[in-house]
Protein backbone atom coordinates (compact mmCIF):
# COMPACT_ATOMS: atom_id res chain seq x y z
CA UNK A 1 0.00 0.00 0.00
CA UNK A 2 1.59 3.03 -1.40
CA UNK A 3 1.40 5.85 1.70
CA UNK A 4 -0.61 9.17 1.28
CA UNK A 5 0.59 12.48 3.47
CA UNK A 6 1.69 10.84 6.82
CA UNK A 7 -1.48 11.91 9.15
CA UNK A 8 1.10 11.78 12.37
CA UNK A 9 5.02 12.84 12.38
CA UNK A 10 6.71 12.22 15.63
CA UNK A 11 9.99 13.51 15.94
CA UNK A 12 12.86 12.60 18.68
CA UNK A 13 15.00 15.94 19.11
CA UNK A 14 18.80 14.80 19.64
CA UNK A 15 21.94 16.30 19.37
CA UNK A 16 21.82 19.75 20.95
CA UNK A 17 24.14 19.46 23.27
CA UNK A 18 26.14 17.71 20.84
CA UNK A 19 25.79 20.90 18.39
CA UNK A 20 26.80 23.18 21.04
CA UNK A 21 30.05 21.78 22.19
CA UNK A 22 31.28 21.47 18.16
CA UNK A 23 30.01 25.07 18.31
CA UNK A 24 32.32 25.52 21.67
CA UNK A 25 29.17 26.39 23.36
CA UNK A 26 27.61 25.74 26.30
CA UNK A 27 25.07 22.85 26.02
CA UNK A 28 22.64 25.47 27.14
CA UNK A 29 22.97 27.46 23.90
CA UNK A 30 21.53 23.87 22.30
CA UNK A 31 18.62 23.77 23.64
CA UNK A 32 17.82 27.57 22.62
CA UNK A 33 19.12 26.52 19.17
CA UNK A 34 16.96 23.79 19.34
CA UNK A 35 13.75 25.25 20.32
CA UNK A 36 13.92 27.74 17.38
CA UNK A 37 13.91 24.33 14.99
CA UNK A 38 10.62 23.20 17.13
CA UNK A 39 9.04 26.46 15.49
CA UNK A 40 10.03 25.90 12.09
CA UNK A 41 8.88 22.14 11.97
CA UNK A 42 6.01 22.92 13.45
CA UNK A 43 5.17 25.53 10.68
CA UNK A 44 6.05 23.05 7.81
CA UNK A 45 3.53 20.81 9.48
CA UNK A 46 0.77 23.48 8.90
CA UNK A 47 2.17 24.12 5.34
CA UNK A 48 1.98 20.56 4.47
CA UNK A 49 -1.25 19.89 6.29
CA UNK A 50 -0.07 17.78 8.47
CA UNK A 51 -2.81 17.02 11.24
CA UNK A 52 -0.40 15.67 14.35
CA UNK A 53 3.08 16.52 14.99
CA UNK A 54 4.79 14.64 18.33
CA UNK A 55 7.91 16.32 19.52
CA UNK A 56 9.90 14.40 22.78
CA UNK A 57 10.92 17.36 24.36
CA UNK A 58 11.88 15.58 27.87
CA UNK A 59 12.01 11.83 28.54
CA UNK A 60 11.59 10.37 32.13
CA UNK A 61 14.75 9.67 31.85
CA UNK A 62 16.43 12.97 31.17
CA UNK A 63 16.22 13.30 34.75
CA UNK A 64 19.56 11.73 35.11
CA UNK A 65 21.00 15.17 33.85
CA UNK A 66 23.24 17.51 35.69
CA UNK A 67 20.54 19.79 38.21
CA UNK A 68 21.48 22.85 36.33
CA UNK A 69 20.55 22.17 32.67
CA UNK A 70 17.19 20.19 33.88
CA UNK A 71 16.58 23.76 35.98
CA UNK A 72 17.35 25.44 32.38
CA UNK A 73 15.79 23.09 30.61
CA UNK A 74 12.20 23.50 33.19
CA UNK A 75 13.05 27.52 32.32
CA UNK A 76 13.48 27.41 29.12
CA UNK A 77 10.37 25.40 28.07
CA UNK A 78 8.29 27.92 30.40
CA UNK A 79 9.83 30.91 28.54
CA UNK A 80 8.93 28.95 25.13
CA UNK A 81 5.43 28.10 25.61
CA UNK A 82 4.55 32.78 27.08
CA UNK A 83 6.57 33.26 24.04
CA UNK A 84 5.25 31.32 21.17
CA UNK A 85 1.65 31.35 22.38
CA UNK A 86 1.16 34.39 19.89
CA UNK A 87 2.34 31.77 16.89
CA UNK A 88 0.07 29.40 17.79
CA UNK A 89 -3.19 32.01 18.13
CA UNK A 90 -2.24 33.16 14.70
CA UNK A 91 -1.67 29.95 12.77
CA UNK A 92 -4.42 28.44 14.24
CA UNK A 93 -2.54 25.45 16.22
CA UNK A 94 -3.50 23.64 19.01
CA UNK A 95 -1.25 22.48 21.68
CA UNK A 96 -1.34 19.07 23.91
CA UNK A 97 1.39 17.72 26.11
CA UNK A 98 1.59 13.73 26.63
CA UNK A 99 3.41 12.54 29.82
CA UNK A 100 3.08 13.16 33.35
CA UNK A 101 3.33 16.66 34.43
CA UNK A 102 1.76 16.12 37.94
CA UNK A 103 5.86 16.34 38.80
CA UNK A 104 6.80 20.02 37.16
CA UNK A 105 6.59 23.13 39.75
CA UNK A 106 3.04 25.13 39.64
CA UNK A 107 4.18 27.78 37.46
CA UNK A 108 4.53 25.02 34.57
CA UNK A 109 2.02 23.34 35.13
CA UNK A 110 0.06 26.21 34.76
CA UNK A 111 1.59 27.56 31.63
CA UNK A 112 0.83 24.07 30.10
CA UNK A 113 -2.58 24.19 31.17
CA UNK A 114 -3.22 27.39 30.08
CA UNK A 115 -2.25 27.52 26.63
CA UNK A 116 -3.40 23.69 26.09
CA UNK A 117 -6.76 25.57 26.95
CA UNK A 118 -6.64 28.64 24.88
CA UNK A 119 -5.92 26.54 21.71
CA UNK A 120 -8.39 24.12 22.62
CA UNK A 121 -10.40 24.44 19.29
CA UNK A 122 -7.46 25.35 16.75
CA UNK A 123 -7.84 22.65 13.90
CA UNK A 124 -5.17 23.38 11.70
CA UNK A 125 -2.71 21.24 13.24
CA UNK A 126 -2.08 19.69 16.32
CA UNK A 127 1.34 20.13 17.96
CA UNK A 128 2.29 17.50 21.28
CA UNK A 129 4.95 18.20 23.64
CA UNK A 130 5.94 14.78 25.44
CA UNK A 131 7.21 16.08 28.74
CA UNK A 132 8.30 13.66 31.29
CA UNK A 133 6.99 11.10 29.06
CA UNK A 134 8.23 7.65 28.69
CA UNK A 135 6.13 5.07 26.58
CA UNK A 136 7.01 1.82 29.70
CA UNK A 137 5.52 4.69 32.10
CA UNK A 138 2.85 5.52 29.81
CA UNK A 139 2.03 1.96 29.25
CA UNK A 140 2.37 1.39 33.09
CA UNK A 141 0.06 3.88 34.43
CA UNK A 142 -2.72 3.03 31.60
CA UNK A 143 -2.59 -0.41 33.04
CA UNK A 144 -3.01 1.12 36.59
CA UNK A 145 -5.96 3.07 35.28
CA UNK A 146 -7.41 -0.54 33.86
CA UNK A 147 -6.81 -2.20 36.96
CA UNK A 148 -9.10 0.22 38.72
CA UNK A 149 -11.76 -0.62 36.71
CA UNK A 150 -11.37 -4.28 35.40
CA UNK A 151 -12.94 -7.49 38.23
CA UNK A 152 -11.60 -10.32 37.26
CA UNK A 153 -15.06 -11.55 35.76
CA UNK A 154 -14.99 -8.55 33.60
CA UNK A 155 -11.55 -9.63 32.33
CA UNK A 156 -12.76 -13.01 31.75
CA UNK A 157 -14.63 -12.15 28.96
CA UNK A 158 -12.91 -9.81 27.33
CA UNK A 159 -10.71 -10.91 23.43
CA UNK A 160 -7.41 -9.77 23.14
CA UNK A 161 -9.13 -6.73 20.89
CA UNK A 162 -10.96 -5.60 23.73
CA UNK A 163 -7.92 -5.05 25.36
CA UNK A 164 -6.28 -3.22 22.60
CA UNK A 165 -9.14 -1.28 22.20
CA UNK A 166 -9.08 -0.42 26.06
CA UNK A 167 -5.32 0.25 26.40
CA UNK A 168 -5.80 2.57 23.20
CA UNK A 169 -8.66 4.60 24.67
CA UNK A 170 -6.77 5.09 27.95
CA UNK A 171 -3.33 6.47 26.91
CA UNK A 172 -2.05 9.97 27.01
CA UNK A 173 -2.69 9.36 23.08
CA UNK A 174 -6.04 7.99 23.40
CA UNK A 175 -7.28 10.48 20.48
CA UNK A 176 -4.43 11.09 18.01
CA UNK A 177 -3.77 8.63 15.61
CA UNK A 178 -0.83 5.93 15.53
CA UNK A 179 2.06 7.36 14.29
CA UNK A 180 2.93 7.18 10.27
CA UNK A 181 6.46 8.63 10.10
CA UNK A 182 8.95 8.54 13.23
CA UNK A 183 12.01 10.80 12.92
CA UNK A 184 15.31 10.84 15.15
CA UNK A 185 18.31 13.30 14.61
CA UNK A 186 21.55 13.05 15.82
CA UNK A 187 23.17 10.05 14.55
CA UNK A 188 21.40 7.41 16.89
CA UNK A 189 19.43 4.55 15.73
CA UNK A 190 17.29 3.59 18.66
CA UNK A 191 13.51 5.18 19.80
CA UNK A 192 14.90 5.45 23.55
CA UNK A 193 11.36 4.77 24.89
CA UNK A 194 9.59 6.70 22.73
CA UNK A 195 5.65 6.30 21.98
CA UNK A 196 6.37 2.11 21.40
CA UNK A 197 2.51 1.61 21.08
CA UNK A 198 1.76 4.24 18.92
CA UNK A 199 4.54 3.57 16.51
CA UNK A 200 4.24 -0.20 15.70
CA UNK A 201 3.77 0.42 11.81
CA UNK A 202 5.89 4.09 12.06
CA UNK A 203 7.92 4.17 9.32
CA UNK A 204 11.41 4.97 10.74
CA UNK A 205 13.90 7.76 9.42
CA UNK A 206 17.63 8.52 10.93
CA UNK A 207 19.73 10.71 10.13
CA UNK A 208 23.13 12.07 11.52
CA UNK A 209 22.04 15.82 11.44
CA UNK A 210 22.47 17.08 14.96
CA UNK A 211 18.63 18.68 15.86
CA UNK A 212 19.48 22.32 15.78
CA UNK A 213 20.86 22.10 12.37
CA UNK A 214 18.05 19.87 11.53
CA UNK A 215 15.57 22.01 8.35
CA UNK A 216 13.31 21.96 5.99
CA UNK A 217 14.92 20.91 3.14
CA UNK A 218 15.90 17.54 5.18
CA UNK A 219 12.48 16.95 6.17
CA UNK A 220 11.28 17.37 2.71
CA UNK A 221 13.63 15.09 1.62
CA UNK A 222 12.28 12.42 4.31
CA UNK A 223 9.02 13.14 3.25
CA UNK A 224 9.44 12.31 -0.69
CA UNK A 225 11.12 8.72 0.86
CA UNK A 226 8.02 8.32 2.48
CA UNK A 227 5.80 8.75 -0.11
CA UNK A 228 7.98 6.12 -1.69
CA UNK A 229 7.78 3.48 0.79
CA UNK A 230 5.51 0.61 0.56
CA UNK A 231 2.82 0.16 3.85
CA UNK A 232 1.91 -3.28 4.08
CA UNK A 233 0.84 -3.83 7.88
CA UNK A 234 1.64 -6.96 7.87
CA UNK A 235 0.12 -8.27 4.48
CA UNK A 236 1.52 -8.81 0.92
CA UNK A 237 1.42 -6.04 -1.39
């Protein structure tokens, strides 16, 4: 099966600390770099008509990172979302956030909140921040949720579809569609945790560009591959 316009991109952002040490920067200066690529992705979305674009902005397990550039990092995205709140009023794009946030300070919490509320009916294209997300944590606390719900003779009769169709309805995805096209920067081949449900039929694209150098013109390029690729699910084409 030949693929139309991928309905959901999901990109993994890598390499800005990476970029700004070859820059002799501080790692800092990356993640600036790197949120100014966020904006420009997002806007090729729009142009392309994209519906759903994932970014992993902060993984459960970036937590391992020096105090200071999480503290940044907690700043920075707080500064990002007052800041490009006009672009997404203007181009008519509504905001989400998948992950657990119950753990960020008040302040961005709010901020999240907020602006996930004021774009609330924005159609043009949907842009999700995974903060604090991890797909095994995802996975776990849908299964918590379940277990709240589920006796055992209710389990008894359920098919193995039922399930699926449960777990689907009761992730921080539950109404955005699987992913289509699944993009890492940075030079890494793995998906470090990264929306493993949703991206069982993803087509996969890697590519050694560190994120903050990371354009158009590659994502283009990516996107005329996978309009090329064949999309069997499983059968025979």
């Amino acid at each position: 099966m030949k693929p139309s316009y991928p309905q959901h991109i999901a990109v993994i952002m890598d390499g800005n600390g990476r970029w700004a040490k070859k820059q002799g920067k501080k790692r800092t200066q990356g993640h600036k770099e790197g949120a100014k690529i966020v904006r420009d992705i997002t806007q090729w979305c729009a142009e392309k008509g994209i519906p759903y674009l994932t970014l992993y902005a902060f993984s459960t397990e970036n937590w391992k990172r020096p105090k200071i550039e999480v503290d940044f990092l907690m700043k920075l995205l707080e500064k990002y979302l007052h800041d490009e709140k006009p672009v997404y009023m203007k181009n008519h794009i509504r905001f989400r956030v998948i992950g657990d946030i119950s753990v960020f300070n008040t302040r961005l919490k709010n901020a999240i909140l907020e602006l996930e509320h004021a774009t609330q009916n924005h159609t043009k294209l949907t842009q999700i921040l995974a903060l604090n997300y991890g797909s095994r944590d995802e996975i776990a606390r849908t299964f918590i949720k379940l277990a709240h719900t589920l006796t055992p003779h209710t389990l008894a009769s359920l098919t193995s579809q039922d399930i699926i169709s449960m777990i689907n309805a009761n992730l921080d995805t539950a109404t955005l569609p699987d992913v289509d096209m699944l993009i890492r920067t940075g030079g890494e081949k793995r998906i470090s945790n990264f929306m493993l449900w949703q991206a069982s039929y993803a087509e996969l694209f890697f590519t050694p560009t560190l994120f903050p150098s990371f354009g158009k013109n590659e994502l283009n390029a990516m996107l005329e591959e996978f309009l090329q690729r064949q999309r069997r699910f499983g059968g025979i084409e």
